[in-house]
Protein backbone atom coordinates (compact mmCIF):
# COMPACT_ATOMS: atom_id res chain seq x y z
CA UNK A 1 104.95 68.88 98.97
CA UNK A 2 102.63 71.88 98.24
CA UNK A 3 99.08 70.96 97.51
CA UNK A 4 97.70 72.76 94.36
CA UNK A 5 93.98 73.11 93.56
CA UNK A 6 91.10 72.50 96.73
CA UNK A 7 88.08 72.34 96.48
CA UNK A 8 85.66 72.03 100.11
CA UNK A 9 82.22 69.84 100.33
CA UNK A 10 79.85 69.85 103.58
CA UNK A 11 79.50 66.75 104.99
CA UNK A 12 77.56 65.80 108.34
CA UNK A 13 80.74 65.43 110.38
CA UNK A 14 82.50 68.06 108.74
CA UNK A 15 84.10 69.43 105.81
CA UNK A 16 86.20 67.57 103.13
CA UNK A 17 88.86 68.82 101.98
CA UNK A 18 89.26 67.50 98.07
CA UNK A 19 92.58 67.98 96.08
CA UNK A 20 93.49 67.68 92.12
CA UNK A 21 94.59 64.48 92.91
CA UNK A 22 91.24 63.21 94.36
CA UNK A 23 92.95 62.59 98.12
CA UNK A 24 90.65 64.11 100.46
CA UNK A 25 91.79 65.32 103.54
CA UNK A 26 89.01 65.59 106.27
CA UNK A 27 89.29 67.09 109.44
CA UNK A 28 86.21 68.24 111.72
CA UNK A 29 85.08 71.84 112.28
CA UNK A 30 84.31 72.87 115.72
CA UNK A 31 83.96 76.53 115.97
CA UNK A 32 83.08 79.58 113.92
CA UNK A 33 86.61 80.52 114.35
CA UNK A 34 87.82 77.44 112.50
CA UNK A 35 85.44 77.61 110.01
CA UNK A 36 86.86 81.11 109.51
CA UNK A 37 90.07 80.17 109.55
CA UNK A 38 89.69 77.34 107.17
CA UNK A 39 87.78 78.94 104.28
CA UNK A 40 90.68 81.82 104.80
CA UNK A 41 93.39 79.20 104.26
CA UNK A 42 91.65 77.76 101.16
CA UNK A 43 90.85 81.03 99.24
CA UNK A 44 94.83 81.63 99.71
CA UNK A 45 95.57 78.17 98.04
CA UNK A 46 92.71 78.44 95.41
CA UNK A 47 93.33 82.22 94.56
CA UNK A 48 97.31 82.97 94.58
CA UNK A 49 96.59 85.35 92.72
CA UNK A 50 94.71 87.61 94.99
CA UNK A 51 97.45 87.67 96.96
CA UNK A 52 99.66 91.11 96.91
CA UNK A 53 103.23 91.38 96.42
CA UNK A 54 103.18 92.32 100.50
CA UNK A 55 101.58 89.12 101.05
CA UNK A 56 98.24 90.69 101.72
CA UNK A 57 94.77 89.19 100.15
CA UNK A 58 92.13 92.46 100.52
CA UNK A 59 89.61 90.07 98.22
CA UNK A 60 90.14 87.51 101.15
CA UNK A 61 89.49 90.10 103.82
CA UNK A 62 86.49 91.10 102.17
CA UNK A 63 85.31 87.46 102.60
CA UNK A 64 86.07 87.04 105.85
CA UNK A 65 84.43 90.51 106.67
CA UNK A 66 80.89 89.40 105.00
CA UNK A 67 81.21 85.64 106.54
CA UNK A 68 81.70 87.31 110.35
CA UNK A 69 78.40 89.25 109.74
CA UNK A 70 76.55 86.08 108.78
CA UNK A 71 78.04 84.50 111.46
CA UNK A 72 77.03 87.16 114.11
CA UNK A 73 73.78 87.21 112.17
CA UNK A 74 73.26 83.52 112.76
CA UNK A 75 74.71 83.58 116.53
CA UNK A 76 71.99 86.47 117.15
CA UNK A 77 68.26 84.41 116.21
CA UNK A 78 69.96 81.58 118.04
CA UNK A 79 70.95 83.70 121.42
CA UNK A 80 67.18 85.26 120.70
CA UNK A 81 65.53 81.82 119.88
């Protein structure tokens, strides 16, 4: 069964994972590299059609290019805090 339509919300423990049919499906972030990989996964199921006919997403690249330098940003004060 292929789930259609997410949408995320930030909770304290995590993220929630919200589908059309209003199951959520939660599941705990523990690293930047999750987080990454999650938001990746849901702009693929929420945009199919930024994917390319080669099954490359260069919008979803783009994202994942501008959330590493927040994250390296972020990682940066903290190391200098």
């Amino acid at each position: 069964m292929r789930t259609i339509g997410m949408h995320m919300t930030r909770r304290r423990q995590g993220y929630s994972t919200q589908t059309r049919s209003g199951a959520p499906e939660s599941h705990q972030i523990r690293s930047y590299a999750e987080l990454q990989k999650q938001l990746h996964n849901d702009l693929l199921v929420q945009h199919p059609e930024w994917i390319d006919s080669d099954g490359s997403c260069p919008t979803c690249d783009e994202y994942d290019r501008r959330l590493a330098q927040i994250i390296s940003m972020f990682e940066a004060a903290h190391q200098h805090a």
